[in-house]
PDB file of N, CA and C in Angstrom:
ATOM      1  N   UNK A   1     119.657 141.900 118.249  1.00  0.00           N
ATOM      2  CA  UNK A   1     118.960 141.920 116.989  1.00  0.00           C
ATOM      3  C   UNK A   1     118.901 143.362 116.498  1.00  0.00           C
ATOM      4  N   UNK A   2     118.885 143.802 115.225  1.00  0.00           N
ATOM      5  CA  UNK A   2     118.980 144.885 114.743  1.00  0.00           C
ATOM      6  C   UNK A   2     117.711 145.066 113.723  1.00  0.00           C
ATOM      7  N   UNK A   3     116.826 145.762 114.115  1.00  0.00           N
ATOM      8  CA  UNK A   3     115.499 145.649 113.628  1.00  0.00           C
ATOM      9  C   UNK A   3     115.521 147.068 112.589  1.00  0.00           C
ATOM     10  N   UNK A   4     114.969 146.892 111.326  1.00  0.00           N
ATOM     11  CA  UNK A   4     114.895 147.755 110.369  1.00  0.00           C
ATOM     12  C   UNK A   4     113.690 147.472 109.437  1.00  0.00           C
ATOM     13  N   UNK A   5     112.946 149.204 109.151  1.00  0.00           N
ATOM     14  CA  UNK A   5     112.227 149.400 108.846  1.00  0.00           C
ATOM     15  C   UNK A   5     112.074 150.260 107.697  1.00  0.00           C
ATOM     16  N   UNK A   6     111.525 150.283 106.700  1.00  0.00           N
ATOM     17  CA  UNK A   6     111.595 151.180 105.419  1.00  0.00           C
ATOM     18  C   UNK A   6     110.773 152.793 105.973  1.00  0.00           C
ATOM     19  N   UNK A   7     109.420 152.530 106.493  1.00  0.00           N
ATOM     20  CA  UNK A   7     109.283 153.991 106.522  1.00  0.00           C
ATOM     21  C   UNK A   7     108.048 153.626 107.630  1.00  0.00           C
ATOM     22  N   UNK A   8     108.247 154.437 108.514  1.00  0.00           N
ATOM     23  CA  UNK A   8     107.597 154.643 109.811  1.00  0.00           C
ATOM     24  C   UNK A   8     107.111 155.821 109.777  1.00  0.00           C
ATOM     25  N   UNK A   9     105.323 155.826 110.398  1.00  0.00           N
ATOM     26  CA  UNK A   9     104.856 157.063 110.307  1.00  0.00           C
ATOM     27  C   UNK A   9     104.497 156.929 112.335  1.00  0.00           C
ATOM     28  N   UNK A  10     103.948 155.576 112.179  1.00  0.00           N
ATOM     29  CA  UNK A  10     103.003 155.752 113.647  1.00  0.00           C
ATOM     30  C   UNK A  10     104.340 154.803 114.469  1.00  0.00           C
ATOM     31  N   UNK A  11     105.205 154.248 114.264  1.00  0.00           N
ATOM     32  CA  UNK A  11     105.592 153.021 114.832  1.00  0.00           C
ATOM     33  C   UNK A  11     105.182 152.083 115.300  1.00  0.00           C
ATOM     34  N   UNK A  12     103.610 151.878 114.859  1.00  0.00           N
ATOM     35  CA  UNK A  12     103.159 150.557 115.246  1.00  0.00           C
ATOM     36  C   UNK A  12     103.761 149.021 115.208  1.00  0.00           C
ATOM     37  N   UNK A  13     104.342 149.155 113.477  1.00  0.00           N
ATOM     38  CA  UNK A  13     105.357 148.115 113.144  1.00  0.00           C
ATOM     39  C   UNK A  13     106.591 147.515 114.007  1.00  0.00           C
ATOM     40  N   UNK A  14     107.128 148.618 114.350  1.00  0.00           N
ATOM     41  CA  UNK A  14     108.527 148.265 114.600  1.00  0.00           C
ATOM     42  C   UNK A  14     108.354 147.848 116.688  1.00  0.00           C
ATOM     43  N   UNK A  15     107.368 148.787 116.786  1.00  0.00           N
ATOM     44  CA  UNK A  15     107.215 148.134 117.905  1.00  0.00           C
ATOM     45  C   UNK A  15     106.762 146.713 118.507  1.00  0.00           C
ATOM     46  N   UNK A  16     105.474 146.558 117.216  1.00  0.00           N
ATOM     47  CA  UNK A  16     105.375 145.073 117.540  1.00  0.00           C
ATOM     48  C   UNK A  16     106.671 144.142 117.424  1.00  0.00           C
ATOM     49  N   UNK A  17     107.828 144.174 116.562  1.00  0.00           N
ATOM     50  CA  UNK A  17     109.098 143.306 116.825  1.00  0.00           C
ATOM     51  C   UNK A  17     109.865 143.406 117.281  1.00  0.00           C
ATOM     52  N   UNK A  18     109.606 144.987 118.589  1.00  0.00           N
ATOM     53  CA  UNK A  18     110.405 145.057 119.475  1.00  0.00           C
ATOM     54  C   UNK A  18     109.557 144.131 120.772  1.00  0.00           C
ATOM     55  N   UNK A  19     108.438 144.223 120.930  1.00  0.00           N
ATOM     56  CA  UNK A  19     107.913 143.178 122.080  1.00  0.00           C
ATOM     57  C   UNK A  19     108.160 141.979 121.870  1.00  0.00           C
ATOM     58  N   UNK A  20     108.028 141.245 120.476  1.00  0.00           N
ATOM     59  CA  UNK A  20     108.283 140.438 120.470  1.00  0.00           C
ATOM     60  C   UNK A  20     109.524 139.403 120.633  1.00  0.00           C
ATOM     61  N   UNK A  21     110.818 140.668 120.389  1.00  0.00           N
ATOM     62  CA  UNK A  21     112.145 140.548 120.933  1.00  0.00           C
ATOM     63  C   UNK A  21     112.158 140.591 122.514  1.00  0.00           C
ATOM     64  N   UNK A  22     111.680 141.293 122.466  1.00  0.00           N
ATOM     65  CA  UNK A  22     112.229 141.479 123.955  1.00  0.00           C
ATOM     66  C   UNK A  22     111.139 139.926 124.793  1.00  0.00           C
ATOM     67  N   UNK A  23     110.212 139.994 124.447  1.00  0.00           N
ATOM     68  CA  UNK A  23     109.573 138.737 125.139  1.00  0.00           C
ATOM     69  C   UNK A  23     110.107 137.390 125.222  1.00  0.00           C
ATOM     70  N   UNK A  24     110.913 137.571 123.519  1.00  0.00           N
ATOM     71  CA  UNK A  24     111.875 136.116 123.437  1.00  0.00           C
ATOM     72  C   UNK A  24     113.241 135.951 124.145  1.00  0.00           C
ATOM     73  N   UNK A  25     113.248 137.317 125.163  1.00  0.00           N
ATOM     74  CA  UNK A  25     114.705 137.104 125.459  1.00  0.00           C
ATOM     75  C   UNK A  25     115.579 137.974 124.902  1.00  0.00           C
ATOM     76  N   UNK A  26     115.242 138.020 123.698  1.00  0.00           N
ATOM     77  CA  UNK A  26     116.809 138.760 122.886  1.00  0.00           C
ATOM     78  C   UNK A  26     116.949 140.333 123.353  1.00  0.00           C
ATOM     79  N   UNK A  27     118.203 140.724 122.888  1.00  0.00           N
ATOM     80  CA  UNK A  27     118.577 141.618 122.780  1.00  0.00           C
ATOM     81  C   UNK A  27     118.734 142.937 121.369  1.00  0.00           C
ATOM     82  N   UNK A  28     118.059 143.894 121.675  1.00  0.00           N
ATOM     83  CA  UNK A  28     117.866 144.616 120.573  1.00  0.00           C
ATOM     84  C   UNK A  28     119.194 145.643 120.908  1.00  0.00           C
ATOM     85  N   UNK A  29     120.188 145.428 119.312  1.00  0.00           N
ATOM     86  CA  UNK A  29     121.383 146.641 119.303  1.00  0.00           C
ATOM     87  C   UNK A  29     120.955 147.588 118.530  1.00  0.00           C
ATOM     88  N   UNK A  30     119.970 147.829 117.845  1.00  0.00           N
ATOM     89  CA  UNK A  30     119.660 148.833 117.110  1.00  0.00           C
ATOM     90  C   UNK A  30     118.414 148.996 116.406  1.00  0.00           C
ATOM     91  N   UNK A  31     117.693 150.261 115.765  1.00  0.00           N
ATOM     92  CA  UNK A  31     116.666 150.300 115.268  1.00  0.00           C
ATOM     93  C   UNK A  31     116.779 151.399 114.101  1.00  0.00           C
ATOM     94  N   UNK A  32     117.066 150.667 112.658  1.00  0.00           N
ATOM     95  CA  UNK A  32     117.423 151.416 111.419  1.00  0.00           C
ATOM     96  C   UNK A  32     115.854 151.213 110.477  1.00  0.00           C
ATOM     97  N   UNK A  33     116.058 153.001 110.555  1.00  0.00           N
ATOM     98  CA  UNK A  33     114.919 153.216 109.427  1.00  0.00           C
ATOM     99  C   UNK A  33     115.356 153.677 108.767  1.00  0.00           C
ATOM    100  N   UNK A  34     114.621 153.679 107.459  1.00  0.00           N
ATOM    101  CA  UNK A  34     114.947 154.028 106.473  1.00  0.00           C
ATOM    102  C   UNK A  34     114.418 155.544 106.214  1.00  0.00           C
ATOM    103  N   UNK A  35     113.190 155.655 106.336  1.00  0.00           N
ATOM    104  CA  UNK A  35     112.698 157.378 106.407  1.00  0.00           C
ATOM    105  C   UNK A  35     111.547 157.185 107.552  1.00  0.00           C
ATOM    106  N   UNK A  36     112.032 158.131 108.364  1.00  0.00           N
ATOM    107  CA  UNK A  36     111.031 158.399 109.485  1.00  0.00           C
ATOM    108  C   UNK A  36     110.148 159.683 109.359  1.00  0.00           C
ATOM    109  N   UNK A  37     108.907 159.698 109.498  1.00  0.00           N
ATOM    110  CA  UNK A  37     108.303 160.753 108.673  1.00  0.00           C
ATOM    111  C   UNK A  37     107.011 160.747 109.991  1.00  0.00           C
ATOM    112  N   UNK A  38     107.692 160.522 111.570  1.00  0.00           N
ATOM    113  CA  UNK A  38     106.486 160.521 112.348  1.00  0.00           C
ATOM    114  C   UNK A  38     107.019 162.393 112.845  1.00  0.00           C
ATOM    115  N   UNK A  39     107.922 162.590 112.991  1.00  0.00           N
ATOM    116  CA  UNK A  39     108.720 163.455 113.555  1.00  0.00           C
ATOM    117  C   UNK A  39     108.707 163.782 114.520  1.00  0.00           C
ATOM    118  N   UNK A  40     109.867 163.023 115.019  1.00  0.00           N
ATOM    119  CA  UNK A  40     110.275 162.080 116.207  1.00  0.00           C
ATOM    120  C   UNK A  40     109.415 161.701 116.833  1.00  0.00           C
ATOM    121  N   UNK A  41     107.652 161.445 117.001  1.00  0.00           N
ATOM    122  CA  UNK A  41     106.925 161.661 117.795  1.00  0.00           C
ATOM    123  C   UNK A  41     107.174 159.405 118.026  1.00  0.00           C
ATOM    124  N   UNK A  42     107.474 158.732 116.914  1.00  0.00           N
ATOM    125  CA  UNK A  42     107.022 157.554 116.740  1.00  0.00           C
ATOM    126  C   UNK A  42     108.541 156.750 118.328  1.00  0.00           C
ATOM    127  N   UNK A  43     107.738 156.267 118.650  1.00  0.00           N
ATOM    128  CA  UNK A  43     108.607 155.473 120.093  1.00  0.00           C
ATOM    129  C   UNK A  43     108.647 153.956 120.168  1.00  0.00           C
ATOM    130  N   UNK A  44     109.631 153.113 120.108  1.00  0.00           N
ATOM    131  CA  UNK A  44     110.057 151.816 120.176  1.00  0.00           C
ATOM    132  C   UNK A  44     110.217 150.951 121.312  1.00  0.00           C
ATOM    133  N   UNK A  45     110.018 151.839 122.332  1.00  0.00           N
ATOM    134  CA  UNK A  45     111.048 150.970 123.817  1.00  0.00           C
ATOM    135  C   UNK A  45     111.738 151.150 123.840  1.00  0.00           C
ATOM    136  N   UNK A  46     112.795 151.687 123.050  1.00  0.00           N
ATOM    137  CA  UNK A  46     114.035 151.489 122.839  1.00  0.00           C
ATOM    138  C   UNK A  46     114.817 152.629 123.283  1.00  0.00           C
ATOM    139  N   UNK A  47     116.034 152.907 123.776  1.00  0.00           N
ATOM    140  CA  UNK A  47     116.584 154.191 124.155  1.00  0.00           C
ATOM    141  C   UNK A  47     116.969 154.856 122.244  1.00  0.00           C
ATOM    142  N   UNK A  48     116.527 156.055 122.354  1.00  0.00           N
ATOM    143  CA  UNK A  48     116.716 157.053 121.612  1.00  0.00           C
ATOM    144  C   UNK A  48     118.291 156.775 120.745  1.00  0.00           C
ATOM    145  N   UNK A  49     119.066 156.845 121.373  1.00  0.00           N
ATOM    146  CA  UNK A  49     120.099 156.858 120.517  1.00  0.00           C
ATOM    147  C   UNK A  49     120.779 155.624 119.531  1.00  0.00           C
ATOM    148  N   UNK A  50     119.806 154.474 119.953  1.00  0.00           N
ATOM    149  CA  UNK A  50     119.976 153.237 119.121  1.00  0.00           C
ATOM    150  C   UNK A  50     119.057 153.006 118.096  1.00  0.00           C
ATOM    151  N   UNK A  51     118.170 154.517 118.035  1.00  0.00           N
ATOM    152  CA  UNK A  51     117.503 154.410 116.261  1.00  0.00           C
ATOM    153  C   UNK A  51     117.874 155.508 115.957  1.00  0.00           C
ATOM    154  N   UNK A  52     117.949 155.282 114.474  1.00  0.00           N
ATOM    155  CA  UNK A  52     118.991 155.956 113.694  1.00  0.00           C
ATOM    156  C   UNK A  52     118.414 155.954 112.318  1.00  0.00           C
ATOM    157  N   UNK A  53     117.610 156.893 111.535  1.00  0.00           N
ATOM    158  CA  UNK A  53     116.918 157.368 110.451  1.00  0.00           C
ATOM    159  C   UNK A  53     117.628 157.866 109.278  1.00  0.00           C
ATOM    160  N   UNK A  54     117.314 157.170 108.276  1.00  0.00           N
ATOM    161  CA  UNK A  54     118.591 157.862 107.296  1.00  0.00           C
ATOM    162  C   UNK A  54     117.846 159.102 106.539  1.00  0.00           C
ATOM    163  N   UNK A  55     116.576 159.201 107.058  1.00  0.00           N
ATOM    164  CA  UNK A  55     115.734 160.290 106.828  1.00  0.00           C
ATOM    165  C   UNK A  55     114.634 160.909 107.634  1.00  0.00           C
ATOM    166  N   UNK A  56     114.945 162.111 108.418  1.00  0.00           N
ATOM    167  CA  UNK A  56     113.479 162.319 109.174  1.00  0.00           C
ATOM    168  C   UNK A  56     112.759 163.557 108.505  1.00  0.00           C
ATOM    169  N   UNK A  57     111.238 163.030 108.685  1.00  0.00           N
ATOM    170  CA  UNK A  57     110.308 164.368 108.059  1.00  0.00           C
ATOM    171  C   UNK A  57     109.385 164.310 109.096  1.00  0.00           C
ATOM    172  N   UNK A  58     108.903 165.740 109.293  1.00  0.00           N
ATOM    173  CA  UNK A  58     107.559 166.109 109.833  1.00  0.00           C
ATOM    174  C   UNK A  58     106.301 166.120 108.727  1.00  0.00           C
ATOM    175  N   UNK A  59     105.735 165.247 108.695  1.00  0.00           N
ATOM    176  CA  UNK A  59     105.009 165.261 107.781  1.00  0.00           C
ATOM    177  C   UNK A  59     103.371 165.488 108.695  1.00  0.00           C
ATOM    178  N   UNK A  60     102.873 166.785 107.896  1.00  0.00           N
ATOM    179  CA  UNK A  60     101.514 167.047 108.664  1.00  0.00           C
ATOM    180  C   UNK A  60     100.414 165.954 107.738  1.00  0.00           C
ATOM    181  N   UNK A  61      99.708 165.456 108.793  1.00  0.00           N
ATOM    182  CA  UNK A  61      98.450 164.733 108.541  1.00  0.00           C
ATOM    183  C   UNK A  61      97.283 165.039 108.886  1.00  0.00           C
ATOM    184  N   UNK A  62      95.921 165.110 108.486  1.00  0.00           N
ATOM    185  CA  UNK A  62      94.753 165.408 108.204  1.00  0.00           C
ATOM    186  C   UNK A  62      94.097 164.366 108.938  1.00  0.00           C
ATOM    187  N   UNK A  63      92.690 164.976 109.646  1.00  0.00           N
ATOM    188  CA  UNK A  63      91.416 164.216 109.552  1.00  0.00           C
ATOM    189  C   UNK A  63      90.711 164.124 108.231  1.00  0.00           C
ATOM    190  N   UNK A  64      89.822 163.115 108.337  1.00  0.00           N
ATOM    191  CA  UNK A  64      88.991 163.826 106.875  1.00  0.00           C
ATOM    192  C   UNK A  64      88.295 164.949 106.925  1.00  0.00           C
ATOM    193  N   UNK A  65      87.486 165.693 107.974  1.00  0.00           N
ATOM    194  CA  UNK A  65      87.195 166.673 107.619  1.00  0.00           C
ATOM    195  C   UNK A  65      87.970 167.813 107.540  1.00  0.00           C
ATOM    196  N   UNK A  66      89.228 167.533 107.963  1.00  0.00           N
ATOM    197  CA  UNK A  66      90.123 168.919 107.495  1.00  0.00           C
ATOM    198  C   UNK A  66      91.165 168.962 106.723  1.00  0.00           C
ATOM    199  N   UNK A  67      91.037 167.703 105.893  1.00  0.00           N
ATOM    200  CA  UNK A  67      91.533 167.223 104.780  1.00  0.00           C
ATOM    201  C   UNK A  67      91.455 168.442 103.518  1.00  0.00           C
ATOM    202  N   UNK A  68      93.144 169.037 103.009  1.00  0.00           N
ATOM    203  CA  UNK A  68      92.763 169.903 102.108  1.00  0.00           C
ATOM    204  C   UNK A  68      91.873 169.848 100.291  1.00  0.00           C
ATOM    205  N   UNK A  69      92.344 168.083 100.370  1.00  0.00           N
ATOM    206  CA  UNK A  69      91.541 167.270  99.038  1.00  0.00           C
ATOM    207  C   UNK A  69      90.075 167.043  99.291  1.00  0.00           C
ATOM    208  N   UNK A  70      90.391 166.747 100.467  1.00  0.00           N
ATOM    209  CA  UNK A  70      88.549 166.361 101.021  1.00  0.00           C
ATOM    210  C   UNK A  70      87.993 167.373 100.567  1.00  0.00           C
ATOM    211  N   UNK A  71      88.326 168.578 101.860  1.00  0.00           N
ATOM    212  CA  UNK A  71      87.525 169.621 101.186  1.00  0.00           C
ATOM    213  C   UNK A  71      87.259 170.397  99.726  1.00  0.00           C
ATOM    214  N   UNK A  72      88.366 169.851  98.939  1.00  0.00           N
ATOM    215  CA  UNK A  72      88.087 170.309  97.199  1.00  0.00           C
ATOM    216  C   UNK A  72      87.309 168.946  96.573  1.00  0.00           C
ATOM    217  N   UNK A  73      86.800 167.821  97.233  1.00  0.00           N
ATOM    218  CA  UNK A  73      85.928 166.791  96.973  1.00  0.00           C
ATOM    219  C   UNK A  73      86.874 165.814  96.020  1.00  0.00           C
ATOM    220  N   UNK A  74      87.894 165.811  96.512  1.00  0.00           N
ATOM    221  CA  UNK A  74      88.636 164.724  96.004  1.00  0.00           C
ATOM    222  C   UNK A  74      88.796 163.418  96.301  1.00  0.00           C
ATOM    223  N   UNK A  75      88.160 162.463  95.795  1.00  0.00           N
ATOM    224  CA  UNK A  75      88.232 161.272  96.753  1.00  0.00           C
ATOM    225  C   UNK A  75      89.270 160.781  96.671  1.00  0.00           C
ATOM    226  N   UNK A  76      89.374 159.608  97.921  1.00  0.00           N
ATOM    227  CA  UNK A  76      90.794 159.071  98.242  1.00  0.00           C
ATOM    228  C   UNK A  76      89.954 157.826  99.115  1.00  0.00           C
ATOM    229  N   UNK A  77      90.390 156.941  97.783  1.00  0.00           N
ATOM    230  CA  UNK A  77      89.609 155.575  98.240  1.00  0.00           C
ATOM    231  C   UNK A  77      90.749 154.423  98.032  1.00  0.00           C
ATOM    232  N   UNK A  78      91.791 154.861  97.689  1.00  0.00           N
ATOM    233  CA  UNK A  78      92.861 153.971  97.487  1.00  0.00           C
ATOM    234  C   UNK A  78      94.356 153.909  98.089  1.00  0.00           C
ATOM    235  N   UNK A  79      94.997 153.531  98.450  1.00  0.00           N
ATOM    236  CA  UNK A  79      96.322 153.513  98.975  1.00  0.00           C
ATOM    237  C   UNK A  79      97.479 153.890  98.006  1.00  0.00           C
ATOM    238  N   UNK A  80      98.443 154.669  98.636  1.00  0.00           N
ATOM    239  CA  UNK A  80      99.516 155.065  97.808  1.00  0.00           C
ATOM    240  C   UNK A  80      98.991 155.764  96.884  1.00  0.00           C
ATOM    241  N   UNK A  81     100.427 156.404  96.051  1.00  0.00           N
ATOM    242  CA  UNK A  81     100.058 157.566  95.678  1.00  0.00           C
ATOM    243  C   UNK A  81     100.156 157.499  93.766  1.00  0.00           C
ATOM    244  N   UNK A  82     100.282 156.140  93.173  1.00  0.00           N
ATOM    245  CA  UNK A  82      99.882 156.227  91.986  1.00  0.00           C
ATOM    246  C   UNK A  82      98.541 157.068  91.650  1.00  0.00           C
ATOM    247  N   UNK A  83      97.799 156.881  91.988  1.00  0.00           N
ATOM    248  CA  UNK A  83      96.427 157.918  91.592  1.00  0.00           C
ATOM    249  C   UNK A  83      96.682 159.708  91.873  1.00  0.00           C
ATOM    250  N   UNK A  84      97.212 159.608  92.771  1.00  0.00           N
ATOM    251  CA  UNK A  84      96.887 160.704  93.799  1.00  0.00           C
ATOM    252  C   UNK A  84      98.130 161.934  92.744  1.00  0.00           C
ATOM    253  N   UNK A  85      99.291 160.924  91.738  1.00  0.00           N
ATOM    254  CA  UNK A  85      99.965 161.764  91.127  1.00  0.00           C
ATOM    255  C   UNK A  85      99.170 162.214  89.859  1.00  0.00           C
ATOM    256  N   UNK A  86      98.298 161.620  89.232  1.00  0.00           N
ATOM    257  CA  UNK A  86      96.983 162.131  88.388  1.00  0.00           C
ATOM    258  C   UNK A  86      96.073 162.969  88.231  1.00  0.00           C
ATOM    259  N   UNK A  87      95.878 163.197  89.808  1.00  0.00           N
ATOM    260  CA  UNK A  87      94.712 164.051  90.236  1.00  0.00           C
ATOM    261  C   UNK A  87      95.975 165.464  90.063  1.00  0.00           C
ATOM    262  N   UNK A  88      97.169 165.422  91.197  1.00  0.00           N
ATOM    263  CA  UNK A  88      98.146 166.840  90.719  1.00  0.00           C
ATOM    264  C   UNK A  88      97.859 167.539  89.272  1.00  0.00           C
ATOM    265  N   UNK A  89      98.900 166.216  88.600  1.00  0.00           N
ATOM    266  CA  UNK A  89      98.790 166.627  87.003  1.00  0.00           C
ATOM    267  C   UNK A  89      97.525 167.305  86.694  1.00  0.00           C
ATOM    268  N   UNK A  90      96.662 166.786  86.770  1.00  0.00           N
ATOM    269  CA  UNK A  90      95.136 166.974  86.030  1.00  0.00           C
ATOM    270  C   UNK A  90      94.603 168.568  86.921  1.00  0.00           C
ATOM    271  N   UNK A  91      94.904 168.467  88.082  1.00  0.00           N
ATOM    272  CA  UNK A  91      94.571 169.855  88.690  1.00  0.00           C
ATOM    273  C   UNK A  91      95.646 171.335  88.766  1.00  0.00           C
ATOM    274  N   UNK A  92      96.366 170.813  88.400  1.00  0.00           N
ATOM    275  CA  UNK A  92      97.869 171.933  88.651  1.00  0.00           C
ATOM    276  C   UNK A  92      97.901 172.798  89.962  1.00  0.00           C
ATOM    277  N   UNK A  93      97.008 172.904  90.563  1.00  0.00           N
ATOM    278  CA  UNK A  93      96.983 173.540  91.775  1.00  0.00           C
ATOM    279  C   UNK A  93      98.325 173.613  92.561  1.00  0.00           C
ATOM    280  N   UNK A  94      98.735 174.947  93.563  1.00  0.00           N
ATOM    281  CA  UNK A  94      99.518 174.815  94.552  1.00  0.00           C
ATOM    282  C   UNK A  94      98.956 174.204  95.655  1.00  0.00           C
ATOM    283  N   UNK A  95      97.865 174.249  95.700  1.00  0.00           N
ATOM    284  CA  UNK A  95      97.565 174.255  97.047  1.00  0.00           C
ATOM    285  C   UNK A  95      97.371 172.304  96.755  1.00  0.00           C
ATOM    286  N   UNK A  96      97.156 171.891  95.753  1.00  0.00           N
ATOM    287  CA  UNK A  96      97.569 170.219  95.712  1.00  0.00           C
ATOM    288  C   UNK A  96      98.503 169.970  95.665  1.00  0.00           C
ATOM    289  N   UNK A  97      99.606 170.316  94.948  1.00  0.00           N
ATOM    290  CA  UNK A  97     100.572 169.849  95.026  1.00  0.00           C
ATOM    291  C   UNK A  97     101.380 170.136  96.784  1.00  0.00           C
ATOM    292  N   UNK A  98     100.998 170.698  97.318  1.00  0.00           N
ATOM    293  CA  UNK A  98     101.617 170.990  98.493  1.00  0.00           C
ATOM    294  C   UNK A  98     101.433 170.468  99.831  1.00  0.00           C
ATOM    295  N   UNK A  99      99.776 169.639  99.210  1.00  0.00           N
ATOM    296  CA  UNK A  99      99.242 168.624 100.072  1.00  0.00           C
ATOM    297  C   UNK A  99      99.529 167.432  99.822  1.00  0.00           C
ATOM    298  N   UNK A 100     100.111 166.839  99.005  1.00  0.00           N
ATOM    299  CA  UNK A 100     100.230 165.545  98.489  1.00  0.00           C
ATOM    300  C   UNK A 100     100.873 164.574  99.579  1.00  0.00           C
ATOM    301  N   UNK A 101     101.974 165.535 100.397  1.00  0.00           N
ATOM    302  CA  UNK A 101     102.489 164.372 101.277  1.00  0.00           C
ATOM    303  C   UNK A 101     101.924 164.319 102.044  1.00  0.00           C
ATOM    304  N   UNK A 102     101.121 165.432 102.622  1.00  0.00           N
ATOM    305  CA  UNK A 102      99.921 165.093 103.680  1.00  0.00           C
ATOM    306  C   UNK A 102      99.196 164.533 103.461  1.00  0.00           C
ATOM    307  N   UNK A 103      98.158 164.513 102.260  1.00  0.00           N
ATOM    308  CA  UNK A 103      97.413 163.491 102.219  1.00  0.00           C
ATOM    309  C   UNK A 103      97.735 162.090 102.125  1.00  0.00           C
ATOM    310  N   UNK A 104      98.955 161.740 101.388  1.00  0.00           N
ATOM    311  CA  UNK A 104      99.186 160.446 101.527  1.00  0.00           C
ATOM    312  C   UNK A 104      99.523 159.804 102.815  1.00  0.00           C
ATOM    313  N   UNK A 105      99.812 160.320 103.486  1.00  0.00           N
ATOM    314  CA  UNK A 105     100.092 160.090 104.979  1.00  0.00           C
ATOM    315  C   UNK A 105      98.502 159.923 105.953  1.00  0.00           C
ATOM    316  N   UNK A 106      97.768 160.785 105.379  1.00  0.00           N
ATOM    317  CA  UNK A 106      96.416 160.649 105.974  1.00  0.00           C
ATOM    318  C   UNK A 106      95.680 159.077 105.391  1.00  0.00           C
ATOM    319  N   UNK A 107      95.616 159.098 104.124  1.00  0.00           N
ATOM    320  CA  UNK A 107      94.937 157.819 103.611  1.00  0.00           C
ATOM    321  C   UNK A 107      95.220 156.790 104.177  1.00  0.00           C
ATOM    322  N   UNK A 108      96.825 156.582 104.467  1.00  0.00           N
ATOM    323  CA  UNK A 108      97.387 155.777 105.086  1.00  0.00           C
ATOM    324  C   UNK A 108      97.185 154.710 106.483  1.00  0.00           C
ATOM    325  N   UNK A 109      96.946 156.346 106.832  1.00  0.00           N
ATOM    326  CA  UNK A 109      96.347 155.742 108.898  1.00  0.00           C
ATOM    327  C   UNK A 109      94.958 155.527 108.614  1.00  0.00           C
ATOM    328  N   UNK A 110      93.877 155.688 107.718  1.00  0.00           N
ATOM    329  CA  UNK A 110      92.648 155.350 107.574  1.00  0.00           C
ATOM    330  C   UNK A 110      92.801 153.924 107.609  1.00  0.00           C
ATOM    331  N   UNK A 111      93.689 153.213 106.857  1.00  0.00           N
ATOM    332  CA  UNK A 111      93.366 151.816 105.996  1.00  0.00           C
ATOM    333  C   UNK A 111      94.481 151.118 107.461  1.00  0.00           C
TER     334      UNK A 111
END
């Protein structure tokens, strides 16, 4: 079976349908993501060279209290990043715009 995933931060996903493969018997030939953004930290069972990322990022993630939005009192009560491109615009900041993929990555593992 060739198991594929759009975007992996923790690999929680892909692992659950690797146990579940492997419990049924089958055989897993591969593990295609689409953007991997745990950097490399995310693990399958699987030997290393049978996943294959058509994108990897290190993407740094936040607690909330050391959250760089948190701390400018930005809330983040919603998923994904339609809002979160509003707040940029509306603030022009570097220091937001430079957090954006971090924070979205943080909101993420909250929910």
């Amino acid at each position: 079976m060739l198991i594929v995933e759009d975007i992996v931060t923790t690999g929680g996903s892909v692992q659950e349908v690797v146990n579940v493969v492997n419990q049924s018997g089958g055989e897993i030939v591969g593990v295609g993501l689409l953007v991997n953004r745990s950097g490399g930290k995310a693990e399958f069972g699987v030997p290393h060279e049978k996943v294959q990322a058509l994108l990897n990022l290190e993407v740094p993630t936040y607690k909330p209290e050391e959250c760089p939005l948190c701390k400018d009192g930005v809330a983040m009560t919603e998923r994904g990043s339609k809002h979160i491109k509003k707040i940029i615009t509306d603030k022009k900041t570097s220091s937001l715009r430079s957090s954006f993929v971090c924070v979205v990555a943080s909101v993420r593992e909250r929910f």
